[in-house]
Protein backbone atom coordinates (compact mmCIF):
# COMPACT_ATOMS: atom_id res chain seq x y z
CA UNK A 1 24.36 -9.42 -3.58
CA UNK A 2 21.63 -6.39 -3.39
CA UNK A 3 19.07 -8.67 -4.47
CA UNK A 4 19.73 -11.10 -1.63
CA UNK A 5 19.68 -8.48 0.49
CA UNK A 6 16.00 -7.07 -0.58
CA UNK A 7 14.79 -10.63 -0.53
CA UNK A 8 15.63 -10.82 2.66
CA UNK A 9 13.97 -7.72 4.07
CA UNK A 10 10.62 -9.05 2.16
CA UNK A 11 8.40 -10.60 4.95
CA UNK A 12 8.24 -14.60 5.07
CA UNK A 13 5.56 -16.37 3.88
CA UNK A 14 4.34 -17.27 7.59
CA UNK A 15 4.87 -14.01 9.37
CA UNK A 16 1.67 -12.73 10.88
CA UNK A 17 1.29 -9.49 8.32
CA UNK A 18 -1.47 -6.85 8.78
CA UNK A 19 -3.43 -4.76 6.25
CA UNK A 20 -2.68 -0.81 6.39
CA UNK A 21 -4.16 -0.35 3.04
CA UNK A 22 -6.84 -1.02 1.07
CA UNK A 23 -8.23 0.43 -2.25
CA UNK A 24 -10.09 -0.89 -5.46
CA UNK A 25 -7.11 0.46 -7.61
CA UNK A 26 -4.06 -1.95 -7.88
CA UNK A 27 -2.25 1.82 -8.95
CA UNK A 28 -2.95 3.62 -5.91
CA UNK A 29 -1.45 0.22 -3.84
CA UNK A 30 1.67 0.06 -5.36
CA UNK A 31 2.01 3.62 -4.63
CA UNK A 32 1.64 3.43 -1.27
CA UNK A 33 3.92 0.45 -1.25
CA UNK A 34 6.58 2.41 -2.95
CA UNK A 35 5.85 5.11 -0.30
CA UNK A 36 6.50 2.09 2.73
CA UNK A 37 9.62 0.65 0.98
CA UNK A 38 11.09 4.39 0.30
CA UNK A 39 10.60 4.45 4.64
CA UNK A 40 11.91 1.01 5.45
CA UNK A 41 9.19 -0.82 5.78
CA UNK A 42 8.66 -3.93 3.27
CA UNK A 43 5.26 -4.64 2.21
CA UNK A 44 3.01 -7.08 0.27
CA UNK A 45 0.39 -6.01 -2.53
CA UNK A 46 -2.35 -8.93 -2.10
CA UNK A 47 -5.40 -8.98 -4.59
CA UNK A 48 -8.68 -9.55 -3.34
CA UNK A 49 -10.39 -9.98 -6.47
CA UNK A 50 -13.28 -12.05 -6.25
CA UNK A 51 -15.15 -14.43 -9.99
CA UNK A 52 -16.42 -11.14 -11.37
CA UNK A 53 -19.17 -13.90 -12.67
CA UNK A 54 -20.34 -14.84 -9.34
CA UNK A 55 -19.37 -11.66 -7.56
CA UNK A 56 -19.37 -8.90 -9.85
CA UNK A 57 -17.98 -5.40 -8.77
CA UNK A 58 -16.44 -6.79 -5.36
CA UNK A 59 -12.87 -7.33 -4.83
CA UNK A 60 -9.50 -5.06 -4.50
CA UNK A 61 -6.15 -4.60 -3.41
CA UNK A 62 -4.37 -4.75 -0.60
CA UNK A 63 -0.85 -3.99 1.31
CA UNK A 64 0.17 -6.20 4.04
CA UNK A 65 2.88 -5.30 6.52
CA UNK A 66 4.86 -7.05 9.33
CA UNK A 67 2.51 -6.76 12.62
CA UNK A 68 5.46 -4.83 14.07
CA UNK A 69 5.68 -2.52 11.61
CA UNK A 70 2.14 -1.82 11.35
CA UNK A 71 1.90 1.18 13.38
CA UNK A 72 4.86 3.24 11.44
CA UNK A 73 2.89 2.18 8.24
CA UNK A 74 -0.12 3.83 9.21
CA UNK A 75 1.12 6.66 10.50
CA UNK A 76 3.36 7.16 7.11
CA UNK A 77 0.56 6.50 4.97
CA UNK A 78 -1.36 9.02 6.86
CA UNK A 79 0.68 11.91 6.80
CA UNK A 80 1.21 11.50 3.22
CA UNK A 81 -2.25 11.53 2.38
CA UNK A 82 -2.54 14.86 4.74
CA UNK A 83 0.01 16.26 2.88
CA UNK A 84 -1.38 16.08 -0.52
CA UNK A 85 -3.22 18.71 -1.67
CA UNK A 86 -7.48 18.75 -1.70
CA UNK A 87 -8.93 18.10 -5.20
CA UNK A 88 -10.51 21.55 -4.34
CA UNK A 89 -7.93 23.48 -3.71
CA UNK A 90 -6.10 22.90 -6.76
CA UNK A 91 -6.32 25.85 -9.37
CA UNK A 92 -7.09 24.81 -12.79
CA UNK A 93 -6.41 28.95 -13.96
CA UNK A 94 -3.01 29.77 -14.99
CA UNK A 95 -0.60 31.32 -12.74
């Protein structure tokens, strides 16, 4: 019965849905959408991948939210990125 209950949290086909991500790395997506779902807030992964013959090099990935939710989303992915720590500041010595 769970999974008829997740199904139905996932946004219809035909709901307006807005982007609150995007990035080149499918990875980095689905983390963030893991991020949204652990909050409440269902999102889609779309890929934006364009003929790497014709268009080489352009393309990515991106989530989708309900309009409503769109605000939260941002915020949440946000203050998760603030929280992470700078490249720089992490120590590569031994403690």
């Amino acid at each position: 019965m769970s999974d008829i209950t997740e199904q139905n949290d996932r946004p219809e086909p035909n709901e307006e849905l807005v982007k609150v991500f995007d990035t080149e790395q499918e990875s980095e997506a689905m983390v963030v959408r893991g991020l949204l779902e652990a909050n409440g807030i269902p999102s889609v992964i779309e890929n934006l991948d364009a003929p790497q013959d014709v268009l080489p090099g352009v393309g990515g990935v991106i989530v989708l939210v309900r309009k409503e939710q769109a605000e939260d989303a941002a915020l949440l992915i946000k203050e998760s990125r603030s929280d992470s720590p700078d490249d720089e500041a992490v120590s590569e010595e031994p403690a």
